[in-house]
PDB file of N, CA and C in Angstrom:
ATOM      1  N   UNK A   1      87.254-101.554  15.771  1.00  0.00           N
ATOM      2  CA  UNK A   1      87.393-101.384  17.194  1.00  0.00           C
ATOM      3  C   UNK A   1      86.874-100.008  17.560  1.00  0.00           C
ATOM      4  N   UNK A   2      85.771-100.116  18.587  1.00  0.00           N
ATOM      5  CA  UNK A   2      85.811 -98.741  19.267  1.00  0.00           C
ATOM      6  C   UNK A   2      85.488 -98.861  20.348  1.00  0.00           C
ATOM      7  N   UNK A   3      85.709 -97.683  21.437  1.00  0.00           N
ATOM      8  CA  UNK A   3      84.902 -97.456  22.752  1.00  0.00           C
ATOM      9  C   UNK A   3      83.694 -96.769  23.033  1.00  0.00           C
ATOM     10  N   UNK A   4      83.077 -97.234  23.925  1.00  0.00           N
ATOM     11  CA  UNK A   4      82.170 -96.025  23.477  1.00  0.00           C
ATOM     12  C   UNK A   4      81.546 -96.040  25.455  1.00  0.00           C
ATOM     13  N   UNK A   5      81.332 -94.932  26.026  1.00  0.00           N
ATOM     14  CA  UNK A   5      81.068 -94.996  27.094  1.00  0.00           C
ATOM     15  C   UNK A   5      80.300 -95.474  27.242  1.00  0.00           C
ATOM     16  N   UNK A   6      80.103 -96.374  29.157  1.00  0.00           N
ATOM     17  CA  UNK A   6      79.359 -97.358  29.108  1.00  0.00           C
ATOM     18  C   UNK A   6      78.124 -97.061  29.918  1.00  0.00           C
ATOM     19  N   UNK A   7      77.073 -97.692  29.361  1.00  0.00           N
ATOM     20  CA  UNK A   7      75.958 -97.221  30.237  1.00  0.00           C
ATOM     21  C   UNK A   7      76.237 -96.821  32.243  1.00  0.00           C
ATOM     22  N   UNK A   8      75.037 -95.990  32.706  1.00  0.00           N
ATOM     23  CA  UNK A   8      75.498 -95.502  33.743  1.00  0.00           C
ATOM     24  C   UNK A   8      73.862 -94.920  34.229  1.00  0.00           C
ATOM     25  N   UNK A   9      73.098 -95.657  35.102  1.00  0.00           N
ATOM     26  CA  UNK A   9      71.955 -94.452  35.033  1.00  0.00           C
ATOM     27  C   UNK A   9      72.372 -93.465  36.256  1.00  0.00           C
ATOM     28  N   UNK A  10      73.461 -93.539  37.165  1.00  0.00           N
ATOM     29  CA  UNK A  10      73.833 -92.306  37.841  1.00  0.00           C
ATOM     30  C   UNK A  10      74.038 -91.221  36.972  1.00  0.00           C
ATOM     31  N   UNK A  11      74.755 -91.333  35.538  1.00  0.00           N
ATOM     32  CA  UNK A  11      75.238 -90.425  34.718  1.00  0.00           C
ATOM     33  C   UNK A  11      74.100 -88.938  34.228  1.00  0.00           C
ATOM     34  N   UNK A  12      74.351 -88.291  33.964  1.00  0.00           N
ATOM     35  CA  UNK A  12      73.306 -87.363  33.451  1.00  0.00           C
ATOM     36  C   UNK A  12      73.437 -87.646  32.328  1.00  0.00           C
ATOM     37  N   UNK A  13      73.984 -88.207  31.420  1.00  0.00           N
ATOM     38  CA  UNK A  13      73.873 -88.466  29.887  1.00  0.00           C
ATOM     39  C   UNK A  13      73.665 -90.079  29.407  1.00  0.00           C
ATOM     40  N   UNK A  14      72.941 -90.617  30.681  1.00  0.00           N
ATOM     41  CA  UNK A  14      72.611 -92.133  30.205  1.00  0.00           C
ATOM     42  C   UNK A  14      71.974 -92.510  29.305  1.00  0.00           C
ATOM     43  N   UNK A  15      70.986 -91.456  28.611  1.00  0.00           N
ATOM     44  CA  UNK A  15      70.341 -91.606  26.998  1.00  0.00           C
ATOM     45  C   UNK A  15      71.335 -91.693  26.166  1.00  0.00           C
ATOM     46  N   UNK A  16      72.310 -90.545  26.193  1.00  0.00           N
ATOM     47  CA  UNK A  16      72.781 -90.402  25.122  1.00  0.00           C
ATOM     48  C   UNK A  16      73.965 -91.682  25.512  1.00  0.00           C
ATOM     49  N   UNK A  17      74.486 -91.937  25.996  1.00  0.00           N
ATOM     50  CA  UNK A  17      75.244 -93.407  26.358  1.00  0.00           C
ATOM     51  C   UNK A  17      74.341 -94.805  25.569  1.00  0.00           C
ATOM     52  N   UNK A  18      73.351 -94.764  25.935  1.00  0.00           N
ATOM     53  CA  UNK A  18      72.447 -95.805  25.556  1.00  0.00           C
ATOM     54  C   UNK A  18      72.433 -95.430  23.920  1.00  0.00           C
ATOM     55  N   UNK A  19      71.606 -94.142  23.706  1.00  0.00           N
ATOM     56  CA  UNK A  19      71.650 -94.252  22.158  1.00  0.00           C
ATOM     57  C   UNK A  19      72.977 -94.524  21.332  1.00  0.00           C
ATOM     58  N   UNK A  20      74.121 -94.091  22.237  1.00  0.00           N
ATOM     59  CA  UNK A  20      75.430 -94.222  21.253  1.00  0.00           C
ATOM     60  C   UNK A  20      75.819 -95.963  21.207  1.00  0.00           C
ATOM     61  N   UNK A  21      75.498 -96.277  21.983  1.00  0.00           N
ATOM     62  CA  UNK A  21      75.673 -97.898  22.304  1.00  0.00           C
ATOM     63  C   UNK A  21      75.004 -98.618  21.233  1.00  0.00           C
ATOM     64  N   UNK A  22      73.578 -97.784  21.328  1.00  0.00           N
ATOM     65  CA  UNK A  22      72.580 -98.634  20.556  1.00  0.00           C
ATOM     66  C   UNK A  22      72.574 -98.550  18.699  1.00  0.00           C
ATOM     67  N   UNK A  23      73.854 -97.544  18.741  1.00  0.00           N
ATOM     68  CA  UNK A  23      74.257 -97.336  17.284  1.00  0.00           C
ATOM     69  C   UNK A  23      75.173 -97.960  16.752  1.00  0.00           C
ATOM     70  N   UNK A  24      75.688 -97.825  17.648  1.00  0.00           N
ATOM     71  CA  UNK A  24      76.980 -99.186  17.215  1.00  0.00           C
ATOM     72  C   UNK A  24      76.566-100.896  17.515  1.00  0.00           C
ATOM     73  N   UNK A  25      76.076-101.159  18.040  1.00  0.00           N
ATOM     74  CA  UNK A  25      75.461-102.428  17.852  1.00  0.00           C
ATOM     75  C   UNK A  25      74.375-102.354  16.838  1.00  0.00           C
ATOM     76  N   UNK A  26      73.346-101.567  16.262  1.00  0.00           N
ATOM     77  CA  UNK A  26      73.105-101.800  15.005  1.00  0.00           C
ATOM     78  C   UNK A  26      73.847-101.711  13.920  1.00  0.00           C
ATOM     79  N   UNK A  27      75.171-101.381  13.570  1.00  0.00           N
ATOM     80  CA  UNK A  27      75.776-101.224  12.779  1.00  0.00           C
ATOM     81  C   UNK A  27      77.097-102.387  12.873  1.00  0.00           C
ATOM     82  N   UNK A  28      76.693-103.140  13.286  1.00  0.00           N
ATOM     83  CA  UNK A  28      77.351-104.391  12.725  1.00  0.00           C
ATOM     84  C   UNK A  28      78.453-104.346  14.421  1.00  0.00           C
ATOM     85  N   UNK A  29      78.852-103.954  15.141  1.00  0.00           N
ATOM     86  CA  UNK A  29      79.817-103.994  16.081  1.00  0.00           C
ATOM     87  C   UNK A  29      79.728-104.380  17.454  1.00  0.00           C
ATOM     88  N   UNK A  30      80.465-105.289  17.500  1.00  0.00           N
ATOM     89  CA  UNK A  30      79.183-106.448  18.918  1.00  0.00           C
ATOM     90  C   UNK A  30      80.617-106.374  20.336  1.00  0.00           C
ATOM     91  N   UNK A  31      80.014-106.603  21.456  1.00  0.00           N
ATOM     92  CA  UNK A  31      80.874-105.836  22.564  1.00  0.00           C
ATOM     93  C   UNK A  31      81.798-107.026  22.833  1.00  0.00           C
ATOM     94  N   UNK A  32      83.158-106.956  23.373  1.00  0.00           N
ATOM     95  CA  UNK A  32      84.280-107.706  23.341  1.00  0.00           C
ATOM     96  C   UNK A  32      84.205-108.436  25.000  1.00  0.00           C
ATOM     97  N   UNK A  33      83.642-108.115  25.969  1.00  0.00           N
ATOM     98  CA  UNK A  33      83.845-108.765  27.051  1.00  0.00           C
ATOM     99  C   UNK A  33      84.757-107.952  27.613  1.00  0.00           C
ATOM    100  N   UNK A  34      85.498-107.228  27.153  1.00  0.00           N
ATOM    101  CA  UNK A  34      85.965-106.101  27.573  1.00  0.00           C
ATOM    102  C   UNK A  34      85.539-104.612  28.083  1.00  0.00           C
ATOM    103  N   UNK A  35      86.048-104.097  29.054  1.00  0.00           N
ATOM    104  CA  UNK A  35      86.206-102.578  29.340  1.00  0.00           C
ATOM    105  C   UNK A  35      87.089-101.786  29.104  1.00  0.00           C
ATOM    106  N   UNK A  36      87.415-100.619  29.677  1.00  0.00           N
ATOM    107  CA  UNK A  36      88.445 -99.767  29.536  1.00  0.00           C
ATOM    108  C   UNK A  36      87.633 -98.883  31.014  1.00  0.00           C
ATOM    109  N   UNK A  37      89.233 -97.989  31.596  1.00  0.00           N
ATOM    110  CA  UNK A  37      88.447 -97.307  32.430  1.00  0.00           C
ATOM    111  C   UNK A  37      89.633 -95.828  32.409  1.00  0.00           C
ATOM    112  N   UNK A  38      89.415 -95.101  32.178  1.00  0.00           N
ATOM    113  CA  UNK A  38      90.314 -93.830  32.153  1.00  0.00           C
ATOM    114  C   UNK A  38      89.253 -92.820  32.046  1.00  0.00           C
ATOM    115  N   UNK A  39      90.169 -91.261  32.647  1.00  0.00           N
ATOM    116  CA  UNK A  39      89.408 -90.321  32.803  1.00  0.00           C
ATOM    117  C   UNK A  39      88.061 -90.322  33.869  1.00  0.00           C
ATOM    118  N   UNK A  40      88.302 -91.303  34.509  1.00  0.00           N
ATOM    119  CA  UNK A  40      86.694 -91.142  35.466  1.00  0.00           C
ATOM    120  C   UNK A  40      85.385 -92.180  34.851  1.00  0.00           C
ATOM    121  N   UNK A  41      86.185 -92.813  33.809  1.00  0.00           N
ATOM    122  CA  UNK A  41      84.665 -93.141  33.002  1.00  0.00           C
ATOM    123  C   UNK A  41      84.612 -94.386  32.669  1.00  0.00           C
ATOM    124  N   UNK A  42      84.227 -94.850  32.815  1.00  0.00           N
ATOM    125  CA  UNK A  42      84.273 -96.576  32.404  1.00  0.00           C
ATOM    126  C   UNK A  42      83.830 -96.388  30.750  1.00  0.00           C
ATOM    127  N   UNK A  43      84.389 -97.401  29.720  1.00  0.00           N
ATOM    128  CA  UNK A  43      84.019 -97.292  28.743  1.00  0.00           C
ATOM    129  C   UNK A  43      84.110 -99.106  28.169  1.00  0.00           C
ATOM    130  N   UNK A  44      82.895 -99.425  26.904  1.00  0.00           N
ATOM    131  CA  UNK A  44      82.387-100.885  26.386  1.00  0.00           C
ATOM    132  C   UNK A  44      83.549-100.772  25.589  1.00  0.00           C
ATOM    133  N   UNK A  45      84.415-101.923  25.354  1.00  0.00           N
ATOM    134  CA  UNK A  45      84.987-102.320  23.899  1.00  0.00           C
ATOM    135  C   UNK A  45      84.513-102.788  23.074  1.00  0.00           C
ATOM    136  N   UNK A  46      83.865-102.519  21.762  1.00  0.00           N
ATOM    137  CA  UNK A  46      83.334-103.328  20.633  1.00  0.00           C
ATOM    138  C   UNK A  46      84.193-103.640  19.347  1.00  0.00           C
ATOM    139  N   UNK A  47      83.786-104.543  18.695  1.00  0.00           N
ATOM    140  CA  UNK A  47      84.608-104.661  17.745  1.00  0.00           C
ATOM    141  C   UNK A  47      83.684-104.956  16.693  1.00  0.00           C
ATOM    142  N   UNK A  48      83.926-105.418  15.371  1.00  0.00           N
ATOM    143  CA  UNK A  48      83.587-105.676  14.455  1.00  0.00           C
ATOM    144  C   UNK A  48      84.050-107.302  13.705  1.00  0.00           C
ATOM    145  N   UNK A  49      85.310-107.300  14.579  1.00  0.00           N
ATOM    146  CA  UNK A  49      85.653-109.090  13.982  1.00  0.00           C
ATOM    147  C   UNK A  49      85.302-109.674  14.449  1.00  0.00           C
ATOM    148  N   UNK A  50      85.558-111.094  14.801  1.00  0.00           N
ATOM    149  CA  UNK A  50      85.234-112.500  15.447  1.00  0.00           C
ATOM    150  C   UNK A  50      85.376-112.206  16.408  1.00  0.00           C
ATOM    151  N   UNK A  51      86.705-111.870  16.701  1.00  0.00           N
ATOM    152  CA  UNK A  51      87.823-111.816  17.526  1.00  0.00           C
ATOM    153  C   UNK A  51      88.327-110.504  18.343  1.00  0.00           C
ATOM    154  N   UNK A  52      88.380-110.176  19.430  1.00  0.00           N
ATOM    155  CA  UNK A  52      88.874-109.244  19.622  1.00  0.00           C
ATOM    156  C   UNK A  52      90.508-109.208  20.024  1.00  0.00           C
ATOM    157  N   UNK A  53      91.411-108.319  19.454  1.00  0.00           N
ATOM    158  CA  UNK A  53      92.696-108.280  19.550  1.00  0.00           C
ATOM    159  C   UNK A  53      93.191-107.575  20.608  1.00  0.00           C
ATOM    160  N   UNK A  54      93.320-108.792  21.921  1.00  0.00           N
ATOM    161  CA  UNK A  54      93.707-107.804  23.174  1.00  0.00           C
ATOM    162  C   UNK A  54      95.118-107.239  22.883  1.00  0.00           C
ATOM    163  N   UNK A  55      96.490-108.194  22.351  1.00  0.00           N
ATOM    164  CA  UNK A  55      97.081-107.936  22.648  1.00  0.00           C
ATOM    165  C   UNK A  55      97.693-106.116  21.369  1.00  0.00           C
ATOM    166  N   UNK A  56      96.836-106.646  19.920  1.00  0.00           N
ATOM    167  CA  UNK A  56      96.444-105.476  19.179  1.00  0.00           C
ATOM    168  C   UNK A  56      96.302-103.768  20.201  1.00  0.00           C
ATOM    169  N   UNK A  57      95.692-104.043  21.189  1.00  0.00           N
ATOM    170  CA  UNK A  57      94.990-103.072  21.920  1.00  0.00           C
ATOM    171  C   UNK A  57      95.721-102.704  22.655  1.00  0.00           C
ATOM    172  N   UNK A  58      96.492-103.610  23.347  1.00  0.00           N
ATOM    173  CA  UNK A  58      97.756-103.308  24.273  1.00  0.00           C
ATOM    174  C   UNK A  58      98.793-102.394  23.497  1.00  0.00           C
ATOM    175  N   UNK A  59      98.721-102.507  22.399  1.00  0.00           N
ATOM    176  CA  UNK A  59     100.036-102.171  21.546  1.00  0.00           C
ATOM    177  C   UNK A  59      99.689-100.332  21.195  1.00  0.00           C
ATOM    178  N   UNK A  60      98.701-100.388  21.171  1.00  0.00           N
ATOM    179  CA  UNK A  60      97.870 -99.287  20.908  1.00  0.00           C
ATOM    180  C   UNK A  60      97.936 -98.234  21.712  1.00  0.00           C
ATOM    181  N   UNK A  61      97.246 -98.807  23.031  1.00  0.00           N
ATOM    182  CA  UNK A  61      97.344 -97.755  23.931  1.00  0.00           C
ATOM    183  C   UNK A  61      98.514 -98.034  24.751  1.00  0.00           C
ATOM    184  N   UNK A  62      99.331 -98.736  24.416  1.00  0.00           N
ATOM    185  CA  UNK A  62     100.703 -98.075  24.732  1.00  0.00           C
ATOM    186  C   UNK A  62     101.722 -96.815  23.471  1.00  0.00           C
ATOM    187  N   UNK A  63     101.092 -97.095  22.782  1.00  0.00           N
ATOM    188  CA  UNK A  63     101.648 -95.917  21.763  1.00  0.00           C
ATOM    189  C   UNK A  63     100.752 -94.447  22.322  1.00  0.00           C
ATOM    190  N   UNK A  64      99.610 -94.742  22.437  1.00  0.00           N
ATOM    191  CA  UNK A  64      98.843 -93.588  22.690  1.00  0.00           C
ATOM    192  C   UNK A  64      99.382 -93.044  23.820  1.00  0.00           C
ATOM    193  N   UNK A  65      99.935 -93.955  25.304  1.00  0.00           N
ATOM    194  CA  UNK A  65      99.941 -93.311  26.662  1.00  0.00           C
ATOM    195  C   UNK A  65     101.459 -92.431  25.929  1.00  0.00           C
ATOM    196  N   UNK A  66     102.363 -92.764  25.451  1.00  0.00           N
ATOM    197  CA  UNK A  66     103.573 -93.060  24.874  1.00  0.00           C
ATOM    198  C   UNK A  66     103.791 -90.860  24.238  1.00  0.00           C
ATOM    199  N   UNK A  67     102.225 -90.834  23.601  1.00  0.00           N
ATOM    200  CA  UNK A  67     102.122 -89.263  23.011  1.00  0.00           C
ATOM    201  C   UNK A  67     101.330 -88.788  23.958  1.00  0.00           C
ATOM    202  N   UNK A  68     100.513 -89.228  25.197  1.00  0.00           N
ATOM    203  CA  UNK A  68      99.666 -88.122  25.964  1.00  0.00           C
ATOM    204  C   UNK A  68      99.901 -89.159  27.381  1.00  0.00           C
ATOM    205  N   UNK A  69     100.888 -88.972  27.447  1.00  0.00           N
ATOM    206  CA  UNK A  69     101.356 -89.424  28.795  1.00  0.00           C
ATOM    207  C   UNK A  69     100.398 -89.806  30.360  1.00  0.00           C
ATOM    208  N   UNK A  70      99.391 -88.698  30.505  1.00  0.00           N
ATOM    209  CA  UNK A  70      98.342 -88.715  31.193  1.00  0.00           C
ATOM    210  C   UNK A  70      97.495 -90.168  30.699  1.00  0.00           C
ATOM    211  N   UNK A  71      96.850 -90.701  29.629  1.00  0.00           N
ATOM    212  CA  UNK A  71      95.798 -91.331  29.291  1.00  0.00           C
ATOM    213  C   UNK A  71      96.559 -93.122  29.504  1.00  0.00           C
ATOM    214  N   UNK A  72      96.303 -93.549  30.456  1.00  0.00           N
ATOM    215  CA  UNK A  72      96.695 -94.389  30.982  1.00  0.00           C
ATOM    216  C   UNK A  72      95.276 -95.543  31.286  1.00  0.00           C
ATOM    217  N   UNK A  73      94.861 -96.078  30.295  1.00  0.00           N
ATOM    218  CA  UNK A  73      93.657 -96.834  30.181  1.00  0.00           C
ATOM    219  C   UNK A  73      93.781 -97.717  31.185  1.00  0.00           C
ATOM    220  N   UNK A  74      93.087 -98.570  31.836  1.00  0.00           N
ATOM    221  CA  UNK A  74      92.981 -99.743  32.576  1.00  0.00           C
ATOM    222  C   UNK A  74      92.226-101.010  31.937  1.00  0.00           C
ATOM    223  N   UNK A  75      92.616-101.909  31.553  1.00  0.00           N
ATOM    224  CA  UNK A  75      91.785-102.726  30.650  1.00  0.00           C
ATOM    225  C   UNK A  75      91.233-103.991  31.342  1.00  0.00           C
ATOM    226  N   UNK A  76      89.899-104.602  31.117  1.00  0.00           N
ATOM    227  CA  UNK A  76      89.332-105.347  32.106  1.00  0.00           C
ATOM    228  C   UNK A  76      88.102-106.193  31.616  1.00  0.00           C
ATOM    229  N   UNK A  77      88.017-107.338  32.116  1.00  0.00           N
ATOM    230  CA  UNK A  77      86.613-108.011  32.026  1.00  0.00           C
ATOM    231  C   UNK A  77      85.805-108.046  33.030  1.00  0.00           C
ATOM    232  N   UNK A  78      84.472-107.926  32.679  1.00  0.00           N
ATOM    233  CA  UNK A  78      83.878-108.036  33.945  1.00  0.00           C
ATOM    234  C   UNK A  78      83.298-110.225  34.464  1.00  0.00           C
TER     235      UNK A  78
END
């Protein structure tokens, strides 16, 4: 599982968005149909299994909001 910010050509770093994207999909990790949106930033969910584990993810970033109280993800399909 990772995030990785999601393309943006308003962004000033839409290369480097694209190249980071384009690294993790060559390396075996294909995008979940999922988003995330915290901090201002929309971000891709990828995974590596079949399957992606929403409710895995839920569990997660509720432990995470749980130690940094602020990081309050929004989770979403488009």
């Amino acid at each position: 599982m990772v995030e990785f910010e999601a393309p943006d050509d308003s962004c000033e770093n839409n290369d480097i968005r694209l190249r980071r994207q384009s690294f993790y999909l060559r390396n075996g990790f294909h995008k979940t149909g999922w988003y995330s949106f915290y901090d201002d930033t929309e971000f891709v969910l990828a995974c590596t299994g079949d399957d992606f584990d929403k409710e895995g993810f839920d569990r997660f970033t509720a432990y995470l909001t749980s130690i940094v109280p602020d990081h309050i993800p929004k989770l979403y399909q488009k």
